[in-house]
Protein backbone atom coordinates (compact mmCIF):
# COMPACT_ATOMS: atom_id res chain seq x y z
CA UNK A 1 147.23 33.34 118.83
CA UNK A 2 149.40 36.29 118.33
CA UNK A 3 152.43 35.70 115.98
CA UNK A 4 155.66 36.74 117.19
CA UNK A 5 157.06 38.43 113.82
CA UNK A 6 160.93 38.74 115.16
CA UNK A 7 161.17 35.04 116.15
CA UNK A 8 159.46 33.40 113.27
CA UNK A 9 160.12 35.89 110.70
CA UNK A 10 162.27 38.57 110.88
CA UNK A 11 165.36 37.00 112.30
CA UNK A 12 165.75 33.94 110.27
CA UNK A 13 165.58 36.54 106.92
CA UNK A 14 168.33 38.67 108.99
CA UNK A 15 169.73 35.15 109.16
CA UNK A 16 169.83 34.21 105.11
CA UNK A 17 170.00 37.08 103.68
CA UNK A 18 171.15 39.86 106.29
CA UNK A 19 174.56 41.56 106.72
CA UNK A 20 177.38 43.21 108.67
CA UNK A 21 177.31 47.08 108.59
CA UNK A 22 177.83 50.22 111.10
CA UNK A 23 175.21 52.00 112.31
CA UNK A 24 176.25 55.81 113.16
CA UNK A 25 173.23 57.68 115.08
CA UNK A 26 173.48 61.34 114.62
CA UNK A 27 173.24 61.73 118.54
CA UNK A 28 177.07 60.04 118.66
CA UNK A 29 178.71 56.42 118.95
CA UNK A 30 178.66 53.46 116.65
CA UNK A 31 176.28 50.30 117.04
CA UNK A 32 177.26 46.77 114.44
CA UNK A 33 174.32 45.97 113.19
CA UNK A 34 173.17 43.46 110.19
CA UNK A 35 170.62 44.43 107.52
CA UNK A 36 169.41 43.26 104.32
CA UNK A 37 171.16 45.87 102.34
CA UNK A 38 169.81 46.58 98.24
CA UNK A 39 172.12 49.26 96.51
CA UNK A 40 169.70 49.00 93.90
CA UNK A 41 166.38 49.47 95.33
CA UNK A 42 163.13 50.27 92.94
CA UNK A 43 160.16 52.37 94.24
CA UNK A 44 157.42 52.73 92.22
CA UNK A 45 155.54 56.40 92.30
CA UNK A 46 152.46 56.82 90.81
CA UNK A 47 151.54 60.16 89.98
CA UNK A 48 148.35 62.11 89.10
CA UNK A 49 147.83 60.91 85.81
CA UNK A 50 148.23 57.33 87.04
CA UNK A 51 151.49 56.51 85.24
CA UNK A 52 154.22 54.72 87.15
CA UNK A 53 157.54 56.27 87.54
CA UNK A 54 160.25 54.66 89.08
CA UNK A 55 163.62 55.47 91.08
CA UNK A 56 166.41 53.84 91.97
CA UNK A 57 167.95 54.46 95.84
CA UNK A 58 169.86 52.14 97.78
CA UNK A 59 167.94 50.67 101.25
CA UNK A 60 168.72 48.48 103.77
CA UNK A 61 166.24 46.39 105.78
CA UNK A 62 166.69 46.31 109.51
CA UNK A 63 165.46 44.39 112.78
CA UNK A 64 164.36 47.30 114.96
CA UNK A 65 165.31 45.23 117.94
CA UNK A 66 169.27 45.59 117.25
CA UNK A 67 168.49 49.19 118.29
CA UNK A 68 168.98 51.24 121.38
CA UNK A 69 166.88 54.01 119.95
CA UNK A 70 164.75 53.88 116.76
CA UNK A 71 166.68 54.67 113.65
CA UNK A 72 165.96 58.55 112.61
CA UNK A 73 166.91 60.72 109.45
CA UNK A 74 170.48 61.80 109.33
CA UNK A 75 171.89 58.78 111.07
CA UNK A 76 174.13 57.12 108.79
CA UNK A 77 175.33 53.34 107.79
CA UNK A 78 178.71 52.58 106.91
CA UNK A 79 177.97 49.33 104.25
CA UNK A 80 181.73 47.45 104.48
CA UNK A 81 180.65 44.98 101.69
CA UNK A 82 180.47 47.65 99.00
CA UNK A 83 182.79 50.00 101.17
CA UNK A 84 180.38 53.47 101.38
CA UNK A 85 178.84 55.27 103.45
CA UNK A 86 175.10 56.32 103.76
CA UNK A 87 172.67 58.72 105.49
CA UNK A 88 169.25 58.05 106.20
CA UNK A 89 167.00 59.78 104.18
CA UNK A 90 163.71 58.39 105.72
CA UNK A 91 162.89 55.88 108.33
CA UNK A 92 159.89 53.12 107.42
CA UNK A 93 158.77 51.16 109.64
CA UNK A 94 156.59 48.11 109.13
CA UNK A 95 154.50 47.70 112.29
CA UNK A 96 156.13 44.23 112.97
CA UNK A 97 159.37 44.91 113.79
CA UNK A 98 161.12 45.74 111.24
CA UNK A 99 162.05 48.74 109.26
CA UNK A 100 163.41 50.03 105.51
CA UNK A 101 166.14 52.78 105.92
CA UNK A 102 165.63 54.64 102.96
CA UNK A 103 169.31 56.00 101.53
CA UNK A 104 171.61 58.54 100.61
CA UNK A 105 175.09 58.03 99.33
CA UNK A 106 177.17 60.58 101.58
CA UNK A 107 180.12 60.36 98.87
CA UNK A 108 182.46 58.83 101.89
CA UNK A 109 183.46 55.29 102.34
């Protein structure tokens, strides 16, 4: 039995923990869209030598079916709840439907 990921998973986390924000695509025009938005994102790196080093980049978590086109680097994200706005950096997608917008603070609300 396959699982359907959006209906059992993905939509009721939009549903707790998601939000309002603005998606911008580079191509033109504006699409409201609600994410699971972490200013405050930790990655873990390992490099060569096997130690861990970590950064610090703000993310937000998206249901890939909100969207006309898949998200690409250099769209952007206008965040209303902490009032900035962001450019995506990188695009990960999950292979379920969903997808981590990796982030860049533009320096614009």
């Amino acid at each position: 039995m396959a699982i359907d990921w959006d209906k059992a998973v993905l939509a009721p986390t939009e549903g707790v923990f998601g939000e309002a924000a603005t998606y911008l695509p580079a191509a033109g025009g504006t699409l409201p869209i609600v994410g699971v938005f972490d200013e405050a994102y930790r990655e873990v790196d390992l490099v060569d030598t096997g130690v861990g080093a970590t950064s610090v980049t703000p993310v937000i978590g998206v249901r890939l079916a909100q969207f006309v086109a898949t998200p690409v680097q250099g769209d952007q994200v206008r965040v209303p709840s902490v009032g900035k706005l962001y450019v995506v950096r990188e695009v990960r997608p999950d292979g379920h439907g969903w997808a981590k917008l990796m982030l860049g603070y533009t320096g614009q609300a």
